[in-house]
Protein backbone atom coordinates (compact mmCIF):
# COMPACT_ATOMS: atom_id res chain seq x y z
CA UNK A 1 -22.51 -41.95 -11.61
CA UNK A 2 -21.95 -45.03 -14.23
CA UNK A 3 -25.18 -47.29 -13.83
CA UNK A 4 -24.92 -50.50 -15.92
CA UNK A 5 -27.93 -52.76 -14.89
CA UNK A 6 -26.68 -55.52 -17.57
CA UNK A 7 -28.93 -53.95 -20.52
CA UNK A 8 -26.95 -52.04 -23.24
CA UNK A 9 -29.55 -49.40 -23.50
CA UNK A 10 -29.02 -48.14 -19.76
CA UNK A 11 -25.49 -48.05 -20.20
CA UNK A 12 -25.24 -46.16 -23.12
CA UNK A 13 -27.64 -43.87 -21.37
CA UNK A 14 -25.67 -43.57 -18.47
CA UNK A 15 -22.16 -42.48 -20.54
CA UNK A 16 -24.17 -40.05 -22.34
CA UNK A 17 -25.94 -38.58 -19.04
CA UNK A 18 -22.22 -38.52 -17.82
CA UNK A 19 -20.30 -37.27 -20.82
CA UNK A 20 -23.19 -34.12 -20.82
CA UNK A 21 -22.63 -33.71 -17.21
CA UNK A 22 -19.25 -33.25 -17.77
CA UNK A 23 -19.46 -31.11 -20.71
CA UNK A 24 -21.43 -28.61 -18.40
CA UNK A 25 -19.35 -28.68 -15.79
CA UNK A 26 -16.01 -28.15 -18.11
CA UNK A 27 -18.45 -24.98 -19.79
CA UNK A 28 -19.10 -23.52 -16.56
CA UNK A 29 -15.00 -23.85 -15.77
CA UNK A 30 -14.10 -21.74 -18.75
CA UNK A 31 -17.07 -19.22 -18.48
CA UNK A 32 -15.73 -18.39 -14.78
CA UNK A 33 -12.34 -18.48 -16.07
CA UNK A 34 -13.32 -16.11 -18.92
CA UNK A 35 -15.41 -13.74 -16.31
CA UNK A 36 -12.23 -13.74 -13.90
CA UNK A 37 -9.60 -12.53 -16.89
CA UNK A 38 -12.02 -9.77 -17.94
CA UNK A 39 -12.52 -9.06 -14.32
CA UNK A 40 -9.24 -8.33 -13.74
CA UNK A 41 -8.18 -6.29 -17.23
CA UNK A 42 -10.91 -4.36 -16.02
CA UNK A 43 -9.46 -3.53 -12.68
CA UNK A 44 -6.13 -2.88 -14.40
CA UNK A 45 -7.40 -0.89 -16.80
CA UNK A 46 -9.67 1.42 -14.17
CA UNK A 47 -6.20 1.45 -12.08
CA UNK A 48 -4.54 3.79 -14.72
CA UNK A 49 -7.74 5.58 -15.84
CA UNK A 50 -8.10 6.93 -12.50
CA UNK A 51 -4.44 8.33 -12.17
CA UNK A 52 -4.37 11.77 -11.64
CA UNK A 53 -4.02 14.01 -15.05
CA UNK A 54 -0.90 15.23 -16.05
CA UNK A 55 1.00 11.86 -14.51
CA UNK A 56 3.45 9.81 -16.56
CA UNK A 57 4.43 6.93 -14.94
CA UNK A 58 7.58 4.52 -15.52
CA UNK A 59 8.58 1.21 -13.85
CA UNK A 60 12.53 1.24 -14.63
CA UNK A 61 11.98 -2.75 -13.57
CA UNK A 62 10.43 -3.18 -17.03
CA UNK A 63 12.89 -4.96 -19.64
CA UNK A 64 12.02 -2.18 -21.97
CA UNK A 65 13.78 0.15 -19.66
CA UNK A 66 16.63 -2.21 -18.71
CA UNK A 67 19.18 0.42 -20.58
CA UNK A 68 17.94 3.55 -18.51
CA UNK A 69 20.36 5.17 -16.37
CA UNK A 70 19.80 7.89 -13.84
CA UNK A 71 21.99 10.27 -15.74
CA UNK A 72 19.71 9.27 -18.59
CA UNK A 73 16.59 9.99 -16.88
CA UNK A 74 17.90 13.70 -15.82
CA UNK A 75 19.04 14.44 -19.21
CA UNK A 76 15.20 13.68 -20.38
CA UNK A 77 14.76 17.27 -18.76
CA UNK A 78 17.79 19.39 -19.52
CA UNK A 79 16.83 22.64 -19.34
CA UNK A 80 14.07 22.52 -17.03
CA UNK A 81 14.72 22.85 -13.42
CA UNK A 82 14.81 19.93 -11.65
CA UNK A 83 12.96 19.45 -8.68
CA UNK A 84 13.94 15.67 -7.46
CA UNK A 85 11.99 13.61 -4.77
CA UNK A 86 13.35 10.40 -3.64
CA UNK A 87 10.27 8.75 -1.49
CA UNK A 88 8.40 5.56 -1.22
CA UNK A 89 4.65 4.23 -0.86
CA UNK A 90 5.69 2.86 2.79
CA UNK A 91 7.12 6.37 4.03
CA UNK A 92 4.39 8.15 6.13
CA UNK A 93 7.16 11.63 6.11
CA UNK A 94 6.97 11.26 2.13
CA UNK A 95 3.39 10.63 2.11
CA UNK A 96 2.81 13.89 4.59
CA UNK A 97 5.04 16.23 2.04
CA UNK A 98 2.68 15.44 -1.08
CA UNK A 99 -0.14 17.77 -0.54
CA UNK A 100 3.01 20.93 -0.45
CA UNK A 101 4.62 19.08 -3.29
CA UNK A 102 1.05 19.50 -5.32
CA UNK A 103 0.82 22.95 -4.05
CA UNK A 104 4.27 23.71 -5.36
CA UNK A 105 3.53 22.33 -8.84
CA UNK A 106 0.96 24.21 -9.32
CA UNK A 107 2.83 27.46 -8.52
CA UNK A 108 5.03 26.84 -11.25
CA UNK A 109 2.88 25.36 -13.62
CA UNK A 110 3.55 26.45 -16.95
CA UNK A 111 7.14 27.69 -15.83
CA UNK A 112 10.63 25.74 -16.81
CA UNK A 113 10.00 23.30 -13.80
CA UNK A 114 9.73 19.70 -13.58
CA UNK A 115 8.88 17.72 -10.46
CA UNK A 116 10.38 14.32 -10.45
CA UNK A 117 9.71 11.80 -8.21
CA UNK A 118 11.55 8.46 -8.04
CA UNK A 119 10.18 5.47 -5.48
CA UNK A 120 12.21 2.81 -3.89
CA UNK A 121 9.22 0.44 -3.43
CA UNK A 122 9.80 -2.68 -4.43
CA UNK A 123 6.28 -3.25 -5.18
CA UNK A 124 4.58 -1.74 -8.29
CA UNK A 125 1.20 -1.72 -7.46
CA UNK A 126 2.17 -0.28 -3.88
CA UNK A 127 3.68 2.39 -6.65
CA UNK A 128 0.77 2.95 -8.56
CA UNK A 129 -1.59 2.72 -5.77
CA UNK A 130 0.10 5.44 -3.73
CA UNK A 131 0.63 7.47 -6.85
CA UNK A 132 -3.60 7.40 -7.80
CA UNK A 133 -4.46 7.75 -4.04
CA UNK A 134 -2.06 10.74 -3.11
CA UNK A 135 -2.86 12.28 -6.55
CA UNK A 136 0.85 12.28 -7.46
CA UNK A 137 1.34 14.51 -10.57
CA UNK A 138 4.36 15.25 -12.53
CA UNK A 139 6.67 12.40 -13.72
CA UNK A 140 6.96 9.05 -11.56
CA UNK A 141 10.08 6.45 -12.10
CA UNK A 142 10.27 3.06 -9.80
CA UNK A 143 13.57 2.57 -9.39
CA UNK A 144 15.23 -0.29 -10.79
CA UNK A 145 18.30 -1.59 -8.99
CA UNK A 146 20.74 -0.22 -11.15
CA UNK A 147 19.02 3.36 -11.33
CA UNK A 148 19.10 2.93 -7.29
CA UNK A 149 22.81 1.91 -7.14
CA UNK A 150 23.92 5.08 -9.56
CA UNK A 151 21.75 7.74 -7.63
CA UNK A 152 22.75 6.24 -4.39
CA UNK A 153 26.73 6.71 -5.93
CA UNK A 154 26.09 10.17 -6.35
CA UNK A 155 23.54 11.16 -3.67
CA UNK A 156 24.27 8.78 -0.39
CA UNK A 157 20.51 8.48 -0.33
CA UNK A 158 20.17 6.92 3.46
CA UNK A 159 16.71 8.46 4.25
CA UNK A 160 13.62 9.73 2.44
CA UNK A 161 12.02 12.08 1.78
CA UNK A 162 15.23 13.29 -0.29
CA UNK A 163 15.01 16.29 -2.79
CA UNK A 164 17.52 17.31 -4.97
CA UNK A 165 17.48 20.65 -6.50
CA UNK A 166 19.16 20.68 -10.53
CA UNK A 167 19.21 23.68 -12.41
CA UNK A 168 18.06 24.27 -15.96
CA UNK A 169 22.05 22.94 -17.79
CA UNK A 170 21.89 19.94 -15.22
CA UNK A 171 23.87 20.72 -13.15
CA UNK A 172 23.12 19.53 -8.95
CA UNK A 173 22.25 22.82 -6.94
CA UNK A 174 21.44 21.44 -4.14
CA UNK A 175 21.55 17.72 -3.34
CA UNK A 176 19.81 18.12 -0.02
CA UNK A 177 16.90 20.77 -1.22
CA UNK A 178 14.24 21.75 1.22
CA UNK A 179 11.37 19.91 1.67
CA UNK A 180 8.23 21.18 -0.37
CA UNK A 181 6.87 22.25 2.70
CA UNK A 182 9.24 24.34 3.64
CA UNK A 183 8.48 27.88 2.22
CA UNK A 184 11.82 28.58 1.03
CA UNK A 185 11.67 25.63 -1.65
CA UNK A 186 9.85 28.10 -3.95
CA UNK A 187 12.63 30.89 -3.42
CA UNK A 188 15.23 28.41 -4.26
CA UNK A 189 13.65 27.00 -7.44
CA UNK A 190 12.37 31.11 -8.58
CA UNK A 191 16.29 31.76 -8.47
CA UNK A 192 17.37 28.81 -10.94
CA UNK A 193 14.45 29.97 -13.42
């Protein structure tokens, strides 16, 4: 507080106690500030250190990606067969077909196979979150709206889990592929190799 007991020398000593008090108080402001951003770059940064090896992960919502179609996205893999998994964070069937789907990669690991999983969440740390804690490897898109509109065009994707099965020229198989549980999913993917 601003003391002024009519003698110059108290008042001056007053603003100074004041203008120090403040000058702590706005230092103590950015320090926490400071402590909060690093904080949180940390977090970030331990989010997609801890992602399971062998993961590549795109958000189609990012401008960068604006000009990325579907048909763009398959061609990335041309001859590979495709093994395409429509799912989301929120979908406890999706979620429950993961552990197969991990089983199944590593089957054909090293083989002309590429698992591709595309997520209609429309929150990307839901995403990324599901994608660490269910160990999701292979290649992860979030679907942007357009991506969503085109696949849904050529796919009628009402319900997921959806897999599509593509063959090695890119070409659809199978547009309702078993799921990776199922033990004929290998047989149909060992006859497109």
């Amino acid at each position: 507080m601003l003391f002024y007991n009519k003698t110059k020398n108290n008042f001056i000593f007053a603003i100074k106690l004041k203008i120090k008090t403040m000058n702590t108080i706005k230092t103590l402001a950015i320090a926490i500030v400071l402590l909060i951003s690093v904080n949180v770059l940390a977090q970030q940064k331990t989010t997609y250190e801890q992602l399971p090896e062998g993961t590549t992960m795109v958000n189609l919502n990012d401008s960068k990606y604006a000009g990325m179609s579907f048909e763009n996205i398959i061609n990335l893999y041309k001859g590979k067969v495709i093994y395409l998994d429509f799912w989301a964070s929120w979908c406890r069937p999706c979620k429950n077909e993961m552990p197969h789907s991990l089983k199944m990669q590593q089957h054909f690991k090293g083989q002309d196979v590429v698992f591709l999983y595309i997520s209609s969440d429309r929150d990307a740390n839901a995403w990324k979150n599901s994608v660490k804690a269910l160990k999701i490897t292979g290649e992860n898109y979030l679907v942007s709206g357009k991506v969503w509109n085109e696949y849904n065009t050529l796919f009628n994707v009402q319900y997921i889990p959806r897999y599509v099965l593509i063959d090695k020229e890119g070409n659809v198989v199978n547009e309702n592929a078993k799921r990776p549980s199922s033990p004929e999913s290998i047989k149909d993917i060992e006859k497109l190799l």
